[in-house]
Protein backbone atom coordinates (compact mmCIF):
# COMPACT_ATOMS: atom_id res chain seq x y z
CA UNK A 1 -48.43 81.45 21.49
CA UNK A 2 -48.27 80.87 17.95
CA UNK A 3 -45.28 82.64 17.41
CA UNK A 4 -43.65 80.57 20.25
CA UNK A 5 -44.94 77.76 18.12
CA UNK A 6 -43.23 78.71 15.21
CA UNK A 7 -40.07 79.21 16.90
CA UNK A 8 -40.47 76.15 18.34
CA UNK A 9 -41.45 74.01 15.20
CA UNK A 10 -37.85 75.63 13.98
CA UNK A 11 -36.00 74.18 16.80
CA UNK A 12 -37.64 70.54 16.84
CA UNK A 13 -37.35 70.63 12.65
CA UNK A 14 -33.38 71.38 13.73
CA UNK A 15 -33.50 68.41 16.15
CA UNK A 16 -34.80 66.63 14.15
CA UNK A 17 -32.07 67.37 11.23
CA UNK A 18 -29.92 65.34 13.62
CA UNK A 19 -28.92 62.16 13.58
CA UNK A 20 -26.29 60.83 15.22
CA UNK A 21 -25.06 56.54 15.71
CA UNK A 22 -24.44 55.24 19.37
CA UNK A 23 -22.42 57.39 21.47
CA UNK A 24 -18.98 57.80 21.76
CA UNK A 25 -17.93 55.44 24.23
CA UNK A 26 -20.24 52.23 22.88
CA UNK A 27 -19.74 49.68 20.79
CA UNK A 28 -22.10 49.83 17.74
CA UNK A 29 -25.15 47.34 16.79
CA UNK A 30 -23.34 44.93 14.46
CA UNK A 31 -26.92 44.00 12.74
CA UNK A 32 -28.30 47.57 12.99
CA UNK A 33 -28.82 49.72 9.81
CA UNK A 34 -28.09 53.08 9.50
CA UNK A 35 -32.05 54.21 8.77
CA UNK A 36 -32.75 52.39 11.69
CA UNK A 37 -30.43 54.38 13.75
CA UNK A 38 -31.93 57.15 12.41
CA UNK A 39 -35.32 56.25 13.73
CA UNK A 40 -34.14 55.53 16.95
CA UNK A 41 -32.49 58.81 17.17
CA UNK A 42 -34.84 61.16 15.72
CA UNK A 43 -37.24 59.33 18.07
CA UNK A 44 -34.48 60.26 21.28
CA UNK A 45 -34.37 63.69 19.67
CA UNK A 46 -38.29 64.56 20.00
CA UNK A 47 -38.01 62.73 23.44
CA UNK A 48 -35.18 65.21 23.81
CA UNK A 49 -37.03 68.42 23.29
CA UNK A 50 -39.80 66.96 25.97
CA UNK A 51 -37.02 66.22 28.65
CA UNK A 52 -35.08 69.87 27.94
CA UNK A 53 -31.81 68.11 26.73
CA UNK A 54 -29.64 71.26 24.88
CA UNK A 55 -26.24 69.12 25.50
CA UNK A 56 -27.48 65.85 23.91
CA UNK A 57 -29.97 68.03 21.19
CA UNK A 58 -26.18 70.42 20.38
CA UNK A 59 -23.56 67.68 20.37
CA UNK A 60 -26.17 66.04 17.45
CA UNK A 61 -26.05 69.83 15.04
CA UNK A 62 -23.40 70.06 12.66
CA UNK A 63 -21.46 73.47 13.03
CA UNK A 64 -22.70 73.98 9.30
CA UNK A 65 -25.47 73.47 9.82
CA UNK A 66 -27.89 75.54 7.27
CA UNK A 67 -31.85 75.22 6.91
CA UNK A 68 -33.92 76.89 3.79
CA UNK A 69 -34.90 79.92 5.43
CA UNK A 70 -30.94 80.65 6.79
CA UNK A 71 -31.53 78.92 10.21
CA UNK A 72 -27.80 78.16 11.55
CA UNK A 73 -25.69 76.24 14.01
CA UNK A 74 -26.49 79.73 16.24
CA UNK A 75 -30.04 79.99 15.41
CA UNK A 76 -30.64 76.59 16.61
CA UNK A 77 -28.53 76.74 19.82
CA UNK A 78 -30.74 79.72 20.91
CA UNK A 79 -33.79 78.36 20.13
CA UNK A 80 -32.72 74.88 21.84
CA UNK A 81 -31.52 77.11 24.93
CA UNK A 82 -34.97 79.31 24.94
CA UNK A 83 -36.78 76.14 25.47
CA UNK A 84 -34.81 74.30 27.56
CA UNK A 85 -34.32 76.95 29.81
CA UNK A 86 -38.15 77.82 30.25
CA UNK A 87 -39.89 76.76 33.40
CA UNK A 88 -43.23 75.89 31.02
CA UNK A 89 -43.61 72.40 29.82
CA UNK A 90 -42.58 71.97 26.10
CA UNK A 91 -44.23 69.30 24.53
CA UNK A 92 -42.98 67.62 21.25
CA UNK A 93 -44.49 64.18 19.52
CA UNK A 94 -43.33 62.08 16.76
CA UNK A 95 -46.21 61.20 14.25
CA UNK A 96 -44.86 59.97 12.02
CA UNK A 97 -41.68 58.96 9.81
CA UNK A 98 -40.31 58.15 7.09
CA UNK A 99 -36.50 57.44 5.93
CA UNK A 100 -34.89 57.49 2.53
CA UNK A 101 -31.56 57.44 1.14
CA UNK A 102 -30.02 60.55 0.20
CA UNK A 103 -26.91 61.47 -1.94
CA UNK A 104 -23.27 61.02 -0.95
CA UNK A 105 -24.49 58.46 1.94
CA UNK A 106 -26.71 60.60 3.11
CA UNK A 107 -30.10 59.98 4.62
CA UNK A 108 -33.42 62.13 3.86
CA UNK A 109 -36.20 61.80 6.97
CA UNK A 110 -39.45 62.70 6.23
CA UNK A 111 -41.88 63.59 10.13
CA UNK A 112 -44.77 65.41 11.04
CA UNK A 113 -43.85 66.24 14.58
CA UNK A 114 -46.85 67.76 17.08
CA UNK A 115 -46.30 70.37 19.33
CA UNK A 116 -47.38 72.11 22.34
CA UNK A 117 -46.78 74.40 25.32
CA UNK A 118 -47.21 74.23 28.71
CA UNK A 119 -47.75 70.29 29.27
CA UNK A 120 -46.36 66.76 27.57
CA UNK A 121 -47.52 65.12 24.61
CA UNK A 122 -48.69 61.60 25.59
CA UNK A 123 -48.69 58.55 21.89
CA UNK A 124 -52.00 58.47 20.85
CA UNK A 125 -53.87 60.97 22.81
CA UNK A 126 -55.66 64.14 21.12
CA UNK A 127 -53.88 67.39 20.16
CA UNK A 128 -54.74 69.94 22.93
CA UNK A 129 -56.23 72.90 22.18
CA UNK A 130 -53.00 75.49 20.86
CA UNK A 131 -50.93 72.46 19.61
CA UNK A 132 -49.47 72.32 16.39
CA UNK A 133 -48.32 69.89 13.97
CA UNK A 134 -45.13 70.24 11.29
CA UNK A 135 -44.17 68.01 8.09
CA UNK A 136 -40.67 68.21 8.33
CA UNK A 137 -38.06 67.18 4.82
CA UNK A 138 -34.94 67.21 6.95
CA UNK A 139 -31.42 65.83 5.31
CA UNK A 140 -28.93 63.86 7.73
CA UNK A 141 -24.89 63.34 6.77
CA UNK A 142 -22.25 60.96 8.45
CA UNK A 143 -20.01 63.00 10.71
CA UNK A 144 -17.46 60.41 12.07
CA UNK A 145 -19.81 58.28 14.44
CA UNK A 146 -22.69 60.22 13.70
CA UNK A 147 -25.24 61.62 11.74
CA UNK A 148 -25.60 65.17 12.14
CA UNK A 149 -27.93 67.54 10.31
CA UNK A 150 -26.97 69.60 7.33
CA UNK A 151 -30.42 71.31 6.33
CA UNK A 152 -33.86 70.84 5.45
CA UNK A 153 -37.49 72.69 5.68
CA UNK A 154 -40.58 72.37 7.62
CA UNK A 155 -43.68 73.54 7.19
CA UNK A 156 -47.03 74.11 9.31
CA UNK A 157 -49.92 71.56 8.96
């Protein structure tokens, strides 16, 4: 399982590389910020991995997408599919965040995101027994509309 784990900690740090504003066919929050639309979404995203969403998860990962250890666009569509596809539970939970500005407009999120196969992760219960947790340094860019992931790292906790 840990090796699932891993794979999976890969996918959700990709996820969570993503950012995007509202979608296409609303009008945006005049008062909202962009770091707060960036917590809302990386929020939608973990929810995301939970409710095995590929289409919203791969419309939010840049086609350049890149991560430290040479992750890509293709890397994360098959891990996104793997999971989503699976008839086990996958269960992903935000624990925390943290949101900076980057370079060139660009935002830098800082998560640990828990982990777990074969059932949900509820807010504020315990870890089950085989679930993980990842500090994620992910980097989000403007793409049009939205804010879509252009690397990053993750590590295990």
């Amino acid at each position: 399982m840990g090796a699932s784990l891993s794979s999976l900690a890969a996918l959700v740090s990709a996820l969570l590389l993503v950012a995007c504003g509202p979608a296409a066919d609303t009008e945006p929050a005049a008062a909202r910020a962009p770091d707060e639309q960036i917590e809302v979404l990386v929020t939608a995203l973990v929810d995301a991995v939970q409710a095995k969403q590929p289409v919203f998860v791969m419309d939010h990962v840049a086609g350049a997408f890149k991560d430290e250890r040479g992750l890509d666009y293709f890397g994360v569509r098959s891990l996104v599919e793997s999971f989503a596809f699976r008839d086990e539970e996958v269960g992903a939970r935000l624990e925390s965040l943290a949101i900076s500005p980057g370079e060139n407009g660009a935002q830098r999120v800082s998560a640990r995101v828990s982990f777990v196969l074969g059932r949900r992760l509820s807010a504020g219960a315990p870890l089950p027994p085989g679930g993980v947790t990842y500090a994620l340094e992910l980097v989000f860019a403007k793409n049009g509309v939205r804010w879509q992931a252009t690397g990053g790292s993750y590590r295990r906790e």
